[in-house]
Protein backbone atom coordinates (compact mmCIF):
# COMPACT_ATOMS: atom_id res chain seq x y z
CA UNK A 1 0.00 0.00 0.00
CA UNK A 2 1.01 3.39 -0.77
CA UNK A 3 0.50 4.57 2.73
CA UNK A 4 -0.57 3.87 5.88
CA UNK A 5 -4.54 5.19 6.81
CA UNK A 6 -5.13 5.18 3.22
CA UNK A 7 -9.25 4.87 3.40
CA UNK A 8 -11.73 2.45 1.28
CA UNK A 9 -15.06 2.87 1.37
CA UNK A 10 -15.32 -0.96 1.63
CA UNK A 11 -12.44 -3.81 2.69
CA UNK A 12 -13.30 -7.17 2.02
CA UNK A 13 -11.51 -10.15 3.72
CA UNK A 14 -11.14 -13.00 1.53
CA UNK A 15 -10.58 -13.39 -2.22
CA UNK A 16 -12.81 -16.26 -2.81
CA UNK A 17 -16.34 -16.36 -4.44
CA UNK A 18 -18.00 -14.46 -1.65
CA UNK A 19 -15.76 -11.79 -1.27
CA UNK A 20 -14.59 -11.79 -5.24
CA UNK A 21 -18.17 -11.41 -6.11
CA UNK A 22 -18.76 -8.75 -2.86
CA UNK A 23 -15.87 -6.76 -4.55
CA UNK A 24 -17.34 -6.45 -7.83
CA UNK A 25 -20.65 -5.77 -7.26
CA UNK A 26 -19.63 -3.18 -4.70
CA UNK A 27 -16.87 -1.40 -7.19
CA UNK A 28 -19.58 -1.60 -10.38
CA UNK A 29 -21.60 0.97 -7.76
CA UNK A 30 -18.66 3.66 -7.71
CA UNK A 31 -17.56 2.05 -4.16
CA UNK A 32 -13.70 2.11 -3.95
CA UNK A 33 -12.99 -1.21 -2.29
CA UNK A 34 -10.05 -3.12 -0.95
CA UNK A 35 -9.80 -7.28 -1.77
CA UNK A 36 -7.54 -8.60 0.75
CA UNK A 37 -7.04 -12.01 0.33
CA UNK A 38 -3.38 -14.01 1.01
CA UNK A 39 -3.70 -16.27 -2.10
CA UNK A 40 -1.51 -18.80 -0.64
CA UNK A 41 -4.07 -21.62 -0.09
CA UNK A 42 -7.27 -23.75 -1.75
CA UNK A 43 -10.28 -24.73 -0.25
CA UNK A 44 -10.98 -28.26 -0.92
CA UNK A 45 -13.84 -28.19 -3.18
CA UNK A 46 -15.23 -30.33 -6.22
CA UNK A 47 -15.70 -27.70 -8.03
CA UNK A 48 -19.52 -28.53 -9.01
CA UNK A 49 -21.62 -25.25 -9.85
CA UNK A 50 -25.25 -25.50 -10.94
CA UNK A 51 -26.44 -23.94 -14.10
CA UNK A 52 -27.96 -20.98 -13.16
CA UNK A 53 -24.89 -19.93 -11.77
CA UNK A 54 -23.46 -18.34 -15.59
CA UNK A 55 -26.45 -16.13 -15.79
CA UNK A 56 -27.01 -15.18 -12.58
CA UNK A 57 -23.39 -14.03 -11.87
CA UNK A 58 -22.37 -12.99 -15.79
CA UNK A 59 -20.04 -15.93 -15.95
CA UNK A 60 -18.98 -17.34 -19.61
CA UNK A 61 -19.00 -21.15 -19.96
CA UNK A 62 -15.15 -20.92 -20.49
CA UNK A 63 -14.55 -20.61 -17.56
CA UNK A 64 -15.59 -24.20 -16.79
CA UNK A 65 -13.38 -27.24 -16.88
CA UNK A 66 -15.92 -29.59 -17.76
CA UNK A 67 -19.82 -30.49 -18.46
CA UNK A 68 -21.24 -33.46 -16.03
CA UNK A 69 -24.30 -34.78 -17.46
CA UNK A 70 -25.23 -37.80 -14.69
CA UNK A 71 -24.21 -38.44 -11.24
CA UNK A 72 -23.58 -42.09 -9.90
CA UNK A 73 -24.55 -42.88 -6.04
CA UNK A 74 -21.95 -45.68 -4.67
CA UNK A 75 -24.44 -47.19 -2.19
CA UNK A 76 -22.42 -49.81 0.66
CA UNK A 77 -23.55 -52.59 -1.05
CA UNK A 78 -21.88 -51.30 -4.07
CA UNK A 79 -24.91 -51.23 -5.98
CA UNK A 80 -25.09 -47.90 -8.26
CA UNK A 81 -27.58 -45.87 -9.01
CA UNK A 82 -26.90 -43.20 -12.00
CA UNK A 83 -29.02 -40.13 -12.01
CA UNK A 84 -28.93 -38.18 -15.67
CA UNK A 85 -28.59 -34.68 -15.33
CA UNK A 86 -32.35 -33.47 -16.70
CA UNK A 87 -33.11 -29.91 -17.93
CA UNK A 88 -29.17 -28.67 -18.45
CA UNK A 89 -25.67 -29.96 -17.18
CA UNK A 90 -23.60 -29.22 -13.66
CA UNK A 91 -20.39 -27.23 -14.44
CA UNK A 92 -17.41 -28.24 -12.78
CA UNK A 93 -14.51 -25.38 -11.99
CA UNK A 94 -11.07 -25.93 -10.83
CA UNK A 95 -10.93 -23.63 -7.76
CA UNK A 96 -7.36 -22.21 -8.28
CA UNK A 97 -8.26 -20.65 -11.63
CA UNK A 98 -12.21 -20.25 -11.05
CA UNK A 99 -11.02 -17.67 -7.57
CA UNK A 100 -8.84 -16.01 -9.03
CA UNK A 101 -10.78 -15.39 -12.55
CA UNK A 102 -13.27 -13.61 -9.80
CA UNK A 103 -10.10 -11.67 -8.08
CA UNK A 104 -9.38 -10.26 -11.58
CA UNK A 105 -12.52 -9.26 -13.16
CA UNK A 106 -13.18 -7.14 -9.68
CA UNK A 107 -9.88 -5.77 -10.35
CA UNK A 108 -10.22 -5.45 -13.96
CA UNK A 109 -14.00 -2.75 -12.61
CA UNK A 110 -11.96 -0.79 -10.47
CA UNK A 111 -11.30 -2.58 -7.03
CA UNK A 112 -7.63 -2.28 -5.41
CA UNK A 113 -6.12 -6.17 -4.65
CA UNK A 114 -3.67 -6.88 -1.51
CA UNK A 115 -1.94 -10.13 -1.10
CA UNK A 116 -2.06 -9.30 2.68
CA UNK A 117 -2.70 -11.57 6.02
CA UNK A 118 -6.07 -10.06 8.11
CA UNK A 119 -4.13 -9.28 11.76
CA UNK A 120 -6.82 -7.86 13.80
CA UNK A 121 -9.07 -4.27 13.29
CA UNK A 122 -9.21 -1.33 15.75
CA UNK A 123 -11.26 2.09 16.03
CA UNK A 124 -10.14 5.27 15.82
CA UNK A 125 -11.26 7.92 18.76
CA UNK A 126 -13.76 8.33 16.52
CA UNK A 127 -14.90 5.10 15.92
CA UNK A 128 -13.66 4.27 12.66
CA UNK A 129 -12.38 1.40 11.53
CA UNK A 130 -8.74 0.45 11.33
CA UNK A 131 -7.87 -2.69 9.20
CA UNK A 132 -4.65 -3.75 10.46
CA UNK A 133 -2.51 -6.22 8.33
CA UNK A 134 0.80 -7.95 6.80
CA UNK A 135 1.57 -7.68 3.23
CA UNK A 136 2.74 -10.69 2.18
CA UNK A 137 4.78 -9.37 -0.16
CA UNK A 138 6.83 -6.77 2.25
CA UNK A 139 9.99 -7.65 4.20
CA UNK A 140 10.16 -9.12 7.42
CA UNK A 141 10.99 -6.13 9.37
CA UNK A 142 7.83 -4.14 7.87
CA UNK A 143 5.50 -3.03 10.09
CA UNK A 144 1.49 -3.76 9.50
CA UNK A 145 -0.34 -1.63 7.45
CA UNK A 146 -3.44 -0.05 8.67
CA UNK A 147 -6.32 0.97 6.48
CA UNK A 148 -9.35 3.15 7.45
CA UNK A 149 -12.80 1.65 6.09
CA UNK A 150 -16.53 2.74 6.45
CA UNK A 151 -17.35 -1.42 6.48
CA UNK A 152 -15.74 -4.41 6.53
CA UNK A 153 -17.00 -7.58 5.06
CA UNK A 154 -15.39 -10.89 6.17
CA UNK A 155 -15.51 -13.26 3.66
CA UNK A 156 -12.45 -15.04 5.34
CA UNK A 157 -13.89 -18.82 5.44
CA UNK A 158 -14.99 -21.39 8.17
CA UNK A 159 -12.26 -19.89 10.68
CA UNK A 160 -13.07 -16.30 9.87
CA UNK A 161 -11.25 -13.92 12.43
CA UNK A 162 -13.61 -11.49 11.34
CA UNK A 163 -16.57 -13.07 12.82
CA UNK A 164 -14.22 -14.22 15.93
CA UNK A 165 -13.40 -10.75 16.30
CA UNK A 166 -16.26 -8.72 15.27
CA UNK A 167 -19.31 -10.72 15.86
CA UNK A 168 -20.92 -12.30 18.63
CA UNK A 169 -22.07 -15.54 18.22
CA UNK A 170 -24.78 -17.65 19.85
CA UNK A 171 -23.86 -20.78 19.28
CA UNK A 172 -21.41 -23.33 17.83
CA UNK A 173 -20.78 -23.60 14.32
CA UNK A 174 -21.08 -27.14 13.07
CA UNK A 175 -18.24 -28.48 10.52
CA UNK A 176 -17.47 -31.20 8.30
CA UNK A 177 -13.50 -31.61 7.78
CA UNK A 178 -13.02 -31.98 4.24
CA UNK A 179 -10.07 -33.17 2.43
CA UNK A 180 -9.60 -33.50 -1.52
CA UNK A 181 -6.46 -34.33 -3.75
CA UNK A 182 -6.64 -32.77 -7.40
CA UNK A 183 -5.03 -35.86 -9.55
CA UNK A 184 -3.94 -35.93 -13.28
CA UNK A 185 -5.62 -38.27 -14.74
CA UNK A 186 -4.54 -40.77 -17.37
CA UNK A 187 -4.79 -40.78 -21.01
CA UNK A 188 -6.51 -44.51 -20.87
CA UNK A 189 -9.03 -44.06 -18.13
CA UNK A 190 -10.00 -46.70 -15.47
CA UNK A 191 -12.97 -48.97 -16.18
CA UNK A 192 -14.69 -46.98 -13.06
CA UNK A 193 -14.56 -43.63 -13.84
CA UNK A 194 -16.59 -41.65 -16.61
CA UNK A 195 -15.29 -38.07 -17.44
CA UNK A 196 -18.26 -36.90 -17.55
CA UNK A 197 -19.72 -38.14 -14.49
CA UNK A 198 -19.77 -37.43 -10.84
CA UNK A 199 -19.06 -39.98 -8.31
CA UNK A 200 -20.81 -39.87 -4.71
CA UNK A 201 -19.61 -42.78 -2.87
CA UNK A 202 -21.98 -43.49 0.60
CA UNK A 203 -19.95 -45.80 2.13
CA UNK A 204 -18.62 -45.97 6.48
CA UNK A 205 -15.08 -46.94 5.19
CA UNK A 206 -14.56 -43.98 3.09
CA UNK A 207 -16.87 -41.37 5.40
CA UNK A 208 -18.59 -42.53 8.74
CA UNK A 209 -20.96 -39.63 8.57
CA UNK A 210 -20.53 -37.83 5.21
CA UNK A 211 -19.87 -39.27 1.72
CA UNK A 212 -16.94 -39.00 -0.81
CA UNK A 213 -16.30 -37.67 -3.95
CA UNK A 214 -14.71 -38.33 -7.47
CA UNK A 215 -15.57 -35.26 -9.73
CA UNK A 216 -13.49 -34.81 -13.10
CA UNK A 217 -12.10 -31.66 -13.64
CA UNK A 218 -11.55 -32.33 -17.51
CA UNK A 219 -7.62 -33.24 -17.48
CA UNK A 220 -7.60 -33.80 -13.96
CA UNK A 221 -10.18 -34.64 -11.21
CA UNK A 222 -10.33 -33.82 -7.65
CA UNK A 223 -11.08 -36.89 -5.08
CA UNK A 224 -11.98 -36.39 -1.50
CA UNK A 225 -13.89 -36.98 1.78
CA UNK A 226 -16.04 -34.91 4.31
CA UNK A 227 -16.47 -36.09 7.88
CA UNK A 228 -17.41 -34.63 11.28
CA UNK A 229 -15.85 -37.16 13.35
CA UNK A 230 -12.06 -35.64 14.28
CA UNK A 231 -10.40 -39.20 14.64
CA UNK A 232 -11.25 -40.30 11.17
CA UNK A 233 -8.58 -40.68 8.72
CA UNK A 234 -9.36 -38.54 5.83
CA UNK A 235 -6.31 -39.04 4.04
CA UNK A 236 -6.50 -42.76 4.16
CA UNK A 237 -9.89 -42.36 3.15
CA UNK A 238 -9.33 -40.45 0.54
CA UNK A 239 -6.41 -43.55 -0.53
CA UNK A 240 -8.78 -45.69 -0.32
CA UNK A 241 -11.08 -43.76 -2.53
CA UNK A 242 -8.44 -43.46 -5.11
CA UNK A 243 -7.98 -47.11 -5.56
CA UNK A 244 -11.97 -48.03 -5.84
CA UNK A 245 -12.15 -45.43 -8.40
CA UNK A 246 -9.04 -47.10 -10.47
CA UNK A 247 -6.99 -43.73 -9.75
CA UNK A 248 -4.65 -45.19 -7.12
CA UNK A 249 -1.63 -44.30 -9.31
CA UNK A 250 -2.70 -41.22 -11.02
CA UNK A 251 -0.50 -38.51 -10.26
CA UNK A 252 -1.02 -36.19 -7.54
CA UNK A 253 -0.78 -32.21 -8.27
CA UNK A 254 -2.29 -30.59 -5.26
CA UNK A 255 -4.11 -31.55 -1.80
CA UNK A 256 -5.84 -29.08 -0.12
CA UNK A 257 -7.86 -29.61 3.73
CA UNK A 258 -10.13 -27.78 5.69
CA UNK A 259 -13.17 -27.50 7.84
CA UNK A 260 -16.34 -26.65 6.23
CA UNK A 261 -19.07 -24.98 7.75
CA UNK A 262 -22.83 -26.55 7.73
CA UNK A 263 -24.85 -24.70 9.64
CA UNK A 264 -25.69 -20.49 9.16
CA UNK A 265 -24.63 -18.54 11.67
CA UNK A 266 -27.65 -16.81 13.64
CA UNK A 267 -26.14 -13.32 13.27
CA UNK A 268 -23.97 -12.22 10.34
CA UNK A 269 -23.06 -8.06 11.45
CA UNK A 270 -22.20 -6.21 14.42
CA UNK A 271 -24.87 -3.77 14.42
CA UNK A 272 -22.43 -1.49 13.49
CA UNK A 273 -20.19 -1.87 10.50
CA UNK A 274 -19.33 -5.13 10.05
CA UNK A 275 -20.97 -7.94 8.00
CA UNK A 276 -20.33 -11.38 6.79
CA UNK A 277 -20.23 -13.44 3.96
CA UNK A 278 -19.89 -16.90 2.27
CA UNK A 279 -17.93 -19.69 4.69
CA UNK A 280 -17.93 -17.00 7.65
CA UNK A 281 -21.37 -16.77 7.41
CA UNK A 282 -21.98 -20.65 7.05
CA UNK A 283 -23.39 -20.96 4.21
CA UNK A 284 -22.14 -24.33 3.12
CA UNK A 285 -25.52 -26.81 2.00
CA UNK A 286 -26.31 -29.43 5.06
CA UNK A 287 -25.77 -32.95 3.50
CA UNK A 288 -24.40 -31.63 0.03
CA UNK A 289 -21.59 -30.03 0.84
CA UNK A 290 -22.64 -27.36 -2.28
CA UNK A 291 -21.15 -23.96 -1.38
CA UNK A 292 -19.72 -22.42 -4.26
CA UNK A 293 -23.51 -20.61 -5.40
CA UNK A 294 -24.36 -20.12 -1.85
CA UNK A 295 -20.68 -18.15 -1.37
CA UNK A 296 -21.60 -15.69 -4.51
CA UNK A 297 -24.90 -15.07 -3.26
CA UNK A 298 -24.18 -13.97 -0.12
CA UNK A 299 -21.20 -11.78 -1.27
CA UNK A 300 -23.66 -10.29 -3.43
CA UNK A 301 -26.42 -9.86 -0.33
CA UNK A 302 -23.64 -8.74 1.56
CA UNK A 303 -22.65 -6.41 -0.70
CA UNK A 304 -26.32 -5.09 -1.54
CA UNK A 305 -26.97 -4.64 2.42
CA UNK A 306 -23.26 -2.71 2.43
CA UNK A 307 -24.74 -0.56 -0.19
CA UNK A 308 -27.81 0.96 1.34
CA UNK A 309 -25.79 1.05 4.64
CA UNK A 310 -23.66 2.88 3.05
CA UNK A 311 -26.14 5.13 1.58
CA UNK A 312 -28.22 5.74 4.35
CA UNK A 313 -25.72 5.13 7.51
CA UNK A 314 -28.38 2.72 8.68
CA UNK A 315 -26.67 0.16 10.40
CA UNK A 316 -29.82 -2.49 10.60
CA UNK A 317 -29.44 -2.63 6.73
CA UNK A 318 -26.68 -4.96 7.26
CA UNK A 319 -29.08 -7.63 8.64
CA UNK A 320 -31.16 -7.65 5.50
CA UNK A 321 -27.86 -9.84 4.06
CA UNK A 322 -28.54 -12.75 6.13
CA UNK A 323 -32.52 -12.08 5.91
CA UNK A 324 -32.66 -12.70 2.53
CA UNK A 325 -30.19 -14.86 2.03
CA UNK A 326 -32.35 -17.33 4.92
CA UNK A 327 -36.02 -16.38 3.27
CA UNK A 328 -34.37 -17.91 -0.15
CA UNK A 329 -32.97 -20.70 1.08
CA UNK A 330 -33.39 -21.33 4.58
CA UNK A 331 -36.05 -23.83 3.87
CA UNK A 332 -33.90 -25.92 1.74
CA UNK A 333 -30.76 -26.16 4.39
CA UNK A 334 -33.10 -27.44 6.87
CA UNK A 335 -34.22 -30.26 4.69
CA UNK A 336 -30.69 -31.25 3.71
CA UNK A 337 -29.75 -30.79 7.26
CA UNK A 338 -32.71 -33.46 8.49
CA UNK A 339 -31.83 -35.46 4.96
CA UNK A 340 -28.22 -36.01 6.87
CA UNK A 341 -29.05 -36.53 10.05
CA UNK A 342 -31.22 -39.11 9.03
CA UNK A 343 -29.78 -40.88 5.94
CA UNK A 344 -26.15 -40.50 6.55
CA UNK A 345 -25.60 -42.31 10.23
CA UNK A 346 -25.35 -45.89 9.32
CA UNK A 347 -25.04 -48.19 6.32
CA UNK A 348 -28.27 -49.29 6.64
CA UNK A 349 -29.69 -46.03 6.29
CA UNK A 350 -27.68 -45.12 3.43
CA UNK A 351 -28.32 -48.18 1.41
CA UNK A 352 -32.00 -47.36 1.64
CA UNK A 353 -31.32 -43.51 1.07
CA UNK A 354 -29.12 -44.58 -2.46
CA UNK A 355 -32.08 -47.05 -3.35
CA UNK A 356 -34.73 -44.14 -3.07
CA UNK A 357 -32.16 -42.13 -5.92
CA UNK A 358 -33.78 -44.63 -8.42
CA UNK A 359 -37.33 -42.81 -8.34
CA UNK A 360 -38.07 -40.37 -11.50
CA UNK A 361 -39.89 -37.88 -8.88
CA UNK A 362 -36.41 -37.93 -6.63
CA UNK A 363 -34.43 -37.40 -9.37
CA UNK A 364 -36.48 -34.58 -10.79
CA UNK A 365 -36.97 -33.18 -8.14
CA UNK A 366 -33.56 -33.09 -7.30
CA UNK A 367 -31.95 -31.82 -10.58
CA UNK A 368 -34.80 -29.18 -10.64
CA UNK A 369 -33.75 -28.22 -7.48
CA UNK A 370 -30.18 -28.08 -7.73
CA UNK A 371 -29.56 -26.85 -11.46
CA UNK A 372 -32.28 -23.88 -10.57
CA UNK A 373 -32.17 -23.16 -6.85
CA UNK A 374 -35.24 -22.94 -6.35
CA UNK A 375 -38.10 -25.33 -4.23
CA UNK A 376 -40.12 -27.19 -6.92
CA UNK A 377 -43.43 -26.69 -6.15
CA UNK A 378 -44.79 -27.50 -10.19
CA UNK A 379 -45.95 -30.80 -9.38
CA UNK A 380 -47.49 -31.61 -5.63
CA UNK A 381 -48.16 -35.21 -6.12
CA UNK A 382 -44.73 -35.37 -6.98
CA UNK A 383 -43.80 -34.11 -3.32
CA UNK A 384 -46.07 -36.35 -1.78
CA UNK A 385 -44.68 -39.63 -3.31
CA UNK A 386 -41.20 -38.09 -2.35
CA UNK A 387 -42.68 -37.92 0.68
CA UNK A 388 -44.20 -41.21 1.43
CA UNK A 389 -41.00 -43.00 0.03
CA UNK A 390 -39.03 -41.36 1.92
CA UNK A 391 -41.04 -42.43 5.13
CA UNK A 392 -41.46 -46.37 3.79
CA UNK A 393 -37.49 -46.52 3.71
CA UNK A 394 -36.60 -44.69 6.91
CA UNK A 395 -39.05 -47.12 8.81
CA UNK A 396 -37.65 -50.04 6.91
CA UNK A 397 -41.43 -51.15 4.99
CA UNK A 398 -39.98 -50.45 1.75
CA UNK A 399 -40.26 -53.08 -0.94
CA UNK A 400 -36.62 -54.34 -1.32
CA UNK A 401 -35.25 -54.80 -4.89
């Protein structure tokens, strides 16, 4: 920075979707805003983005890696169930290039980049913000720079110091530990993997709790496992993984770790000046794991509530982020977060949940749902078979097949 107390309307913490897409939304308004991010790690993601993610955010398809048109469910058993992708495609991203293809195009409308470590933030005497932090880029002996700022959002992930500093929270978070290795893959692929499909494998020995993953990237394809339980080895999970998938020897070019939020947090600003967004916020889809759509969206809520804070020095406009964001989707994260609970705590349960993936209504339902984002409410009947099915296996009177 050129000096210290140089002042920003806006500084964002965190460079990935949520605060990427915070950024430009906020800059594209006249804002002059600050994207500090470090840029020295990757969240482990699959990289899986629904359709309505392009148009919604002004994203070109080139930006994708690859086109998945089915998904296959790995049930304990083994038995598979493949559900074709109806009414348009999931696009996969590879995370390194997909964040920082955000970072640019908010640079590229007007917004100021820092590849800086968040330290800690301060007020003045007269109660202004003071962003402290350590260029990563500056020598040793360098003292912090310190930036003045009308609001900060904290798009800094799961362990967001923002929200550890700034807001007070009412309860735990709740996490999944998620681990992933990116792999090149070979130029005769394995018997069982498809390029062009996603792989959700439901079994205890790969994720007690959780499920894993094989999603091709194109050229490559990242393979990992979620879990909530600490002791669990995700690594040797995730080796394990690699060899049912015929990928044991496929070269390895990254590995990335890290908890991942499941459950929103009940308050997302300080009442003051302070709001958050994406991971910090906990925005990370109960049962799915999906986060990369719910991360944009609330960078952009964030950023809208930022907005008409910033326009009218109201500071309960910064509530209206996690108001809306919760009126949209709220619905939906407690049904995936009863969908886990339920179908994800034994074997038994999860054979029965992968043999319910075979109904037309589930999977249209589901794809509709997913590739949209929004509750499917064209067809009741359909809902009410769901429904019923759903009940027959849980209690164990399904007809087994």
């Amino acid at each position: 920075m050129a000096s210290q107390f140089q002042h920003f309307d806006v500084v964002i913490i965190g460079g990935g979707p949520s605060g990427a897409t915070a950024a430009d939304d906020l800059v594209k308004q006249g804002k002059k805003v600050l994207l500090v991010d470090k840029q020295t790690r990757i969240k482990p993601c699959g990289g899986a983005i629904p359709v309505c993610v392009l148009k919604e955010f002004d994203l070109p398809e080139s930006i994708l890696v690859a086109k998945i048109s089915s998904a296959r469910m790995v049930a304990p058993s083994n038995k598979t169930v493949v559900m074709p992708v109806t009414g348009g495609f999931v696009g996969m991203v590879d995370r390194e290039s997909f964040d920082e293809w955000l970072r640019e195009r908010a640079a590229s409308h007007g917004a100021t980049r820092l590849r800086a470590e968040f330290i800690g933030v301060k007020r003045s005497e007269t109660g202004q913000l003071r962003i402290h932090v350590q260029e990563m880029d500056a020598p040793a002996y360098q003292a912090e720079t310190v930036i003045s700022c009308d609001l900060l959002i904290g798009a800094d992930g799961a362990n967001s110091k923002v929200a550890e500093l700034c807001i007070p929270q009412r309860r735990a978070r709740k996490y999944v530990y998620a681990y992933h290795e990116i792999v090149e893959l070979p130029k005769e692929q394995s018997k069982s993997f498809d390029g062009a499909q996603c792989d959700v494998w439901y079994q205890s020995d790969l994720s007690p709790d959780f499920y894993g993953w094989v999603f091709p990237h194109g050229t490559t394809a990242s393979i990992g496992v979620g879990t909530g339980h600490k002791g669990f080895s995700i690594r040797a999970a995730t080796k394990l993984l690699r060899e049912r998938c015929g990928l044991s020897d496929a070269k390895m070019i990254r590995r990335e770790g890290a908890p991942i939020p499941l459950r929103p947090l009940d308050r997302w600003d300080n009442g003051k000046d302070v709001v958050l967004a994406g991971d910090a916020a906990g925005v990370v889809a109960p049962a799915s794991g999906e986060g990369i759509y719910y991360a944009m969206l609330g960078g952009r809520l964030a950023a809208d509530a930022g907005l008409a804070f910033l326009r009218s020095g109201q500071a309960r406009e910064l509530k209206t982020a996690r108001r809306r964001f919760m009126s949209a989707h709220g619905r939906v994260f407690w049904v995936l977060n009863i969908l886990q609970y339920f179908w994800y705590c034994s074997d038994k349960r999860r054979e029965g949940f992968v043999k319910m993936c075979r109904d037309p209504d589930v999977q249209r339902l589901t794809w509709e749902g997913y590739l949209h984002k929004k509750l499917v409410r064209g067809n009741p009947m359909a809902h009410l078979r769901v429904f019923y099915k759903d009940t027959m296996q849980l209690l164990g009177l399904a007809t087994h097949t």
